[in-house]
Protein backbone atom coordinates (compact mmCIF):
# COMPACT_ATOMS: atom_id res chain seq x y z
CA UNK A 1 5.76 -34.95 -56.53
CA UNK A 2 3.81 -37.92 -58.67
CA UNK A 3 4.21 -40.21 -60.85
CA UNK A 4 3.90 -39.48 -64.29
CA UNK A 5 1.34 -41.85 -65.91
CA UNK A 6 1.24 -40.01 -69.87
CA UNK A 7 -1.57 -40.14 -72.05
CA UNK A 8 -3.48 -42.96 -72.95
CA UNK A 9 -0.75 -44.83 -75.24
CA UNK A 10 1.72 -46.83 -73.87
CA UNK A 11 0.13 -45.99 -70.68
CA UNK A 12 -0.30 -49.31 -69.39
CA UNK A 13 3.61 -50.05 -70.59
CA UNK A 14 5.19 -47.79 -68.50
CA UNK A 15 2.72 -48.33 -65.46
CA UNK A 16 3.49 -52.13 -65.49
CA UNK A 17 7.33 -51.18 -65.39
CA UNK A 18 7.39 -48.34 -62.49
CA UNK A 19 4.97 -51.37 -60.91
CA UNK A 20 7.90 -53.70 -60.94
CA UNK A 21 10.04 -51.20 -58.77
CA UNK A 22 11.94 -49.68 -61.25
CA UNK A 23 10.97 -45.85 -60.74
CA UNK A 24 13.57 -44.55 -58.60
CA UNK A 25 12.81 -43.28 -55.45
CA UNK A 26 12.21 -39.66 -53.75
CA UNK A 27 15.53 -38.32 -52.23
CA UNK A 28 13.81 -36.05 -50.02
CA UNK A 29 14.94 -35.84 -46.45
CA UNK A 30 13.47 -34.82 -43.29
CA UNK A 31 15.50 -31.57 -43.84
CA UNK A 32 15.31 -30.79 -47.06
CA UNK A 33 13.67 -27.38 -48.83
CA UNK A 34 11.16 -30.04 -50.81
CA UNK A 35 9.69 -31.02 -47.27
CA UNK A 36 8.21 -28.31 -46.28
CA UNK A 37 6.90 -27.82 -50.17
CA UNK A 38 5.28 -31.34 -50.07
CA UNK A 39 3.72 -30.69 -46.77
CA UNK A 40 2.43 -27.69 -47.89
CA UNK A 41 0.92 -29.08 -51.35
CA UNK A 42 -0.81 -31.71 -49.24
CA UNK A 43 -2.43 -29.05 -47.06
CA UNK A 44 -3.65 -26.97 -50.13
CA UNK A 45 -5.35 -30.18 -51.28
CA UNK A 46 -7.43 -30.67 -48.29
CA UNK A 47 -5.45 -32.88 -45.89
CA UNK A 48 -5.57 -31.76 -42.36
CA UNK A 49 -1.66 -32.27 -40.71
CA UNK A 50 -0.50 -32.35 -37.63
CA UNK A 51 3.34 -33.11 -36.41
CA UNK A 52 4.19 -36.91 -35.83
CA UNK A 53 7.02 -38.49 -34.38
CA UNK A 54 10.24 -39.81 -36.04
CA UNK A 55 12.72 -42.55 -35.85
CA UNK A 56 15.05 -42.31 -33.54
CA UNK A 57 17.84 -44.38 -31.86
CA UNK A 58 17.67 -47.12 -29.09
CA UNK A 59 13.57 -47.40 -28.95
CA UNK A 60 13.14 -46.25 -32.49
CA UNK A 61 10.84 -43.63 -31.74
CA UNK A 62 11.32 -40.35 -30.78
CA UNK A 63 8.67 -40.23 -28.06
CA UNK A 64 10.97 -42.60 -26.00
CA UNK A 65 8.15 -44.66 -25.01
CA UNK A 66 9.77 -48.39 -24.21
CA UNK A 67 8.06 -50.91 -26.82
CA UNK A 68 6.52 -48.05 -28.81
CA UNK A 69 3.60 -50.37 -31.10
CA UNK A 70 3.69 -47.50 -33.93
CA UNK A 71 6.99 -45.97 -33.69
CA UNK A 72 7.91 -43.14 -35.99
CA UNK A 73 4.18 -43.30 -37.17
CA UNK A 74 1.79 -41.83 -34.43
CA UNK A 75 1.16 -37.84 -33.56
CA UNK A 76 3.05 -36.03 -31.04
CA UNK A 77 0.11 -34.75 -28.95
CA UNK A 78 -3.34 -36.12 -27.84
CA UNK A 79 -5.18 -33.08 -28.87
CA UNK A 80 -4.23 -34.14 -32.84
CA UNK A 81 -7.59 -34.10 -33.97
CA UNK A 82 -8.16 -30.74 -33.10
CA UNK A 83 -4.66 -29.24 -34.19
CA UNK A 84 -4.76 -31.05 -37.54
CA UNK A 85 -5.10 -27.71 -39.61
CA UNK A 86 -4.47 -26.94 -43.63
CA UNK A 87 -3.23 -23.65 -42.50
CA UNK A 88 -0.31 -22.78 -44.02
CA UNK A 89 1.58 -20.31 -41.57
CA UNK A 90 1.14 -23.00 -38.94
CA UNK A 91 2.08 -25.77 -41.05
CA UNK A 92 5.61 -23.64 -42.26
CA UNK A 93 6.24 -23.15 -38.39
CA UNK A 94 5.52 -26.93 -37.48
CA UNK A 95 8.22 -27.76 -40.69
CA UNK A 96 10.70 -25.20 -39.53
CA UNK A 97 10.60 -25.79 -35.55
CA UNK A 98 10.47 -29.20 -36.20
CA UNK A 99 12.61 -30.35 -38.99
CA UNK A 100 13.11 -34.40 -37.91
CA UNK A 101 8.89 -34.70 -37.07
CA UNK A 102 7.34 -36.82 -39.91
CA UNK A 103 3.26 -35.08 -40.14
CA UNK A 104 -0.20 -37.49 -40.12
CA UNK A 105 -3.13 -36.34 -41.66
CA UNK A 106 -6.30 -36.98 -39.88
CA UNK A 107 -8.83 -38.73 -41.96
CA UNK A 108 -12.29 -38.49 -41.20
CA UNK A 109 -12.70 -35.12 -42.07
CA UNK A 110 -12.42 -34.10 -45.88
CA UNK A 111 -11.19 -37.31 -46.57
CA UNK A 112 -10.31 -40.95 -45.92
CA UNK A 113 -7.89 -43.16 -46.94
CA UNK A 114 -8.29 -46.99 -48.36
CA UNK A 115 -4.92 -48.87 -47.10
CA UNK A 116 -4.22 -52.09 -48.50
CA UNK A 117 -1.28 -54.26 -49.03
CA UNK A 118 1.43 -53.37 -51.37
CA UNK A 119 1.14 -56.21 -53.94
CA UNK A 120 -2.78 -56.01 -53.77
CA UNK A 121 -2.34 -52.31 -54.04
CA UNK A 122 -0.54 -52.50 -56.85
CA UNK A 123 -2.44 -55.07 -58.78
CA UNK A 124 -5.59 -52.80 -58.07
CA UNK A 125 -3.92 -49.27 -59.19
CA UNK A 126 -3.20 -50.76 -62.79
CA UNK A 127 -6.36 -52.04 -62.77
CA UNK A 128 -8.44 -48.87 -61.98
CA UNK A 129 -6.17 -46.74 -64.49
CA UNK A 130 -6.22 -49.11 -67.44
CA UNK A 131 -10.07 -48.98 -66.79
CA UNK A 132 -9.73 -44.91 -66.80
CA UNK A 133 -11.14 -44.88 -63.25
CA UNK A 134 -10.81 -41.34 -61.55
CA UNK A 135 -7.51 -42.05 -58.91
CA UNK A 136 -6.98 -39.65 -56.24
CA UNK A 137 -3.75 -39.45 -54.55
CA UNK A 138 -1.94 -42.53 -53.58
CA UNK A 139 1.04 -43.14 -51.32
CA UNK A 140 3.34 -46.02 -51.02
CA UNK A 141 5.04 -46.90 -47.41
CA UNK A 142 8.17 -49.05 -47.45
CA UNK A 143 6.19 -51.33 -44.62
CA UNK A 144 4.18 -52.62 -47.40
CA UNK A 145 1.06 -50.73 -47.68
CA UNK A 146 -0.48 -48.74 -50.84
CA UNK A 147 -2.38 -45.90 -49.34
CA UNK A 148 -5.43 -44.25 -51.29
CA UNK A 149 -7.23 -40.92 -50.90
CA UNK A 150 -10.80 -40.49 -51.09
CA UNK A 151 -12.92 -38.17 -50.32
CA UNK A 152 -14.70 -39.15 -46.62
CA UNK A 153 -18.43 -40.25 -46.40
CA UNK A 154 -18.82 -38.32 -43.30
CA UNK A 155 -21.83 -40.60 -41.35
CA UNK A 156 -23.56 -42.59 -42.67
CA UNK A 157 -27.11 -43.31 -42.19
CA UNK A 158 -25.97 -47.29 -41.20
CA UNK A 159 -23.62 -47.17 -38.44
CA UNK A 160 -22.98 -51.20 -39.10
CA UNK A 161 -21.59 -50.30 -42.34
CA UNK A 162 -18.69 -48.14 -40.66
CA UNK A 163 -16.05 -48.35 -38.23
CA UNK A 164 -13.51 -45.69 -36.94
CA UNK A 165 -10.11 -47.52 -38.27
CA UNK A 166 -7.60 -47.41 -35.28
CA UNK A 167 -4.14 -48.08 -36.18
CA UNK A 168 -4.22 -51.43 -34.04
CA UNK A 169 -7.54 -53.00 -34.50
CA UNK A 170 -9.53 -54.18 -37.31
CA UNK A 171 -12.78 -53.38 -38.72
CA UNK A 172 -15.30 -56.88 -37.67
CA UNK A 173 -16.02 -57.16 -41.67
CA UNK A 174 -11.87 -58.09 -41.87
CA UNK A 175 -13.13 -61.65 -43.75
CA UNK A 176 -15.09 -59.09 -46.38
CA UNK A 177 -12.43 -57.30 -46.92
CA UNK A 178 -8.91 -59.13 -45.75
CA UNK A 179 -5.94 -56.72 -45.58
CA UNK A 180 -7.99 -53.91 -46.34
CA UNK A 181 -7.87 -50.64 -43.56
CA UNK A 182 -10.42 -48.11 -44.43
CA UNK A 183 -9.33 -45.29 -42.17
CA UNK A 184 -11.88 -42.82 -41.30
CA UNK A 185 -13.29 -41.18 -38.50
CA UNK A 186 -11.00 -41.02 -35.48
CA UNK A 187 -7.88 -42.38 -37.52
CA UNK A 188 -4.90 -40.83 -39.32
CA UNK A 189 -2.05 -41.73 -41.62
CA UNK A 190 1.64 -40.57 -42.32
CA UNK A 191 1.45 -38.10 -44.93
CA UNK A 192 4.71 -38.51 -47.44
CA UNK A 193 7.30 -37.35 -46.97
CA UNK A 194 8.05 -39.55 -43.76
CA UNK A 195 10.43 -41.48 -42.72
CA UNK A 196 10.01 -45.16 -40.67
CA UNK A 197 12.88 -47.02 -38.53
CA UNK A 198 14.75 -49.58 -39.43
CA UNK A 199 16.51 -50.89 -42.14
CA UNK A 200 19.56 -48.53 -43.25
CA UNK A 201 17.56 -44.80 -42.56
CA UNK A 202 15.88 -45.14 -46.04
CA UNK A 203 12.48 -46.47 -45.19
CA UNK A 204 9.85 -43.67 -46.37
CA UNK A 205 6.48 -43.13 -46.81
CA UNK A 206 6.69 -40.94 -50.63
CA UNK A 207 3.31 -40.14 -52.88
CA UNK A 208 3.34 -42.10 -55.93
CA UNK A 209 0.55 -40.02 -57.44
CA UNK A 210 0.39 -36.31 -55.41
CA UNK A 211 -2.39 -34.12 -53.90
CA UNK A 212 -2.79 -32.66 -56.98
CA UNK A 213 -5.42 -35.11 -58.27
CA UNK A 214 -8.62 -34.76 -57.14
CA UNK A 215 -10.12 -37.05 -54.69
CA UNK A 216 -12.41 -39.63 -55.56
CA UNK A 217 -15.37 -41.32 -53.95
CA UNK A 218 -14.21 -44.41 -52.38
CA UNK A 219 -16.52 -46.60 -53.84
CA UNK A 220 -15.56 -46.33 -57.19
CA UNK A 221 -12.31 -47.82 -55.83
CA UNK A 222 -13.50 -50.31 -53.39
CA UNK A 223 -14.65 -53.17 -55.71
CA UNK A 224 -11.34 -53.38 -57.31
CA UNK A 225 -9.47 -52.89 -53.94
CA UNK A 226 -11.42 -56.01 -51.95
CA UNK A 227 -11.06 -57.87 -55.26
CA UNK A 228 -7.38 -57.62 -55.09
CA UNK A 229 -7.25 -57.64 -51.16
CA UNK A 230 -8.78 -60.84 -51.76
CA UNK A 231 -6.89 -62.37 -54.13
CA UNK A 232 -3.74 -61.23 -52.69
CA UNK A 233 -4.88 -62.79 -49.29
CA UNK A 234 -6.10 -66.30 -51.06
CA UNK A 235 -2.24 -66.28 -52.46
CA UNK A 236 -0.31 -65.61 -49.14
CA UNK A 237 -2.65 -68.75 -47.69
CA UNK A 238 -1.80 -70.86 -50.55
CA UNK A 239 1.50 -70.24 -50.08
CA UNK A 240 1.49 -70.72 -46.10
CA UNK A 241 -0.39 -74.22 -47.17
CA UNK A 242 2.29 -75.11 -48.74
CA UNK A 243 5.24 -74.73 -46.58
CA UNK A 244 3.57 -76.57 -43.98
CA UNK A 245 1.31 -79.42 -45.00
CA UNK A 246 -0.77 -81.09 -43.10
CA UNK A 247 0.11 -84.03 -41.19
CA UNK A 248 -2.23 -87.11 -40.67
């Protein structure tokens, strides 16, 4: 259900290598026994579910809606706040009734989620484990986005230092923090396993470390995260720089 990390030697070793892409990859299908298990293990940790849609043909979504913005990746109903549950008997009846819907877990609640871009998040995982920082769970998405569990801060005393992280719009600190997604109240995110359109059918959202490990306060990761965001987002503008000059 996770990666594997071992003990302290040769930890670093083997992280850099599964880093470079060379774990393999979760066969777990929308179908499969191990769905329902992973859904379940999620739940146990604390992560409120609710069903989701799922690629489909022709619009790539299975709610049919023409030019869907999120296909595959939003919930099924409006009321998802208040059906996300971590009730088991609920969740096996969602999983059996339901066997192509991918699940979100609404954040907000008992936790959040930091979501950053791969690279970045990858950089910033090694990072925070070679430094023996406490990582929750973390997910990987094959659209290019590390996903990290935290626990939520619930409200804080200065509204200006939060915003409620909407799939399609962007918190107004983006320059602080480019690339970075801190979904919290009011938000949600795919919950692995899940799968995403396009490509050949093997686009997935699959935990790279599970629900078993505790979640952490987000601030202990966020230094490291906006660090990397940063650097990551200095590199890709660079890079566009450089394929088109500037012309006097």
């Amino acid at each position: 259900m996770s990666a594997t990390f071992g003990g302290p030697s040769g930890r670093q070793g083997r992280l850099s290598q599964w880093l470079r892409g060379r774990r393999p990859k979760q066969a777990v299908t929308a179908d499969d026994p191990g769905r329902a298990a992973l859904l379940l293990a999620a739940a146990e940790a604390g992560l409120p579910l609710a069903p989701a849609a799922h690629p489909a043909p022709g619009y790539g979504c299975s709610c049919d809606r023409v030019g869907c913005p999120t296909p595959a990746r939003h919930p099924v109903s409006f009321a998802w706040q208040t059906q996300s549950t971590t009730d088991r008997a609920q969740i096996e009846r969602w999983a059996r009734h339901q066997p192509q819907a991918n699940f979100i877990t609404a954040t907000g609640m008992t936790h959040d989620v930091l979501d950053v871009p791969l690279e970045a998040g990858q950089e910033a995982l090694e990072r925070l484990l070679a430094g023996g920082v406490e990582v929750g769970p973390v997910a990987e998405s094959d659209d290019g986005r590390l996903l990290f569990f935290t626990l939520t801060r619930g409200t804080p005393e200065d509204e200006d230092e939060w915003w409620p992280c909407e799939l399609d719009c962007r918190p107004e600190t983006m320059d602080e923090h480019p690339g970075l997604r801190w979904h919290c109240r009011g938000s949600y995110v795919l919950v692995p396993p899940a799968r995403l359109p396009g490509g050949d059918g093997d686009r997935r959202v699959r935990w790279v470390r599970g629900p078993e490990h505790a979640l952490p306060d987000p601030l202990s990761l966020l230094e490291i995260l906006t660090d990397a965001c940063a650097r990551y987002a200095g590199e890709e503008a660079d890079q566009v720089a450089a394929a088109w000059p500037l012309r006097h």
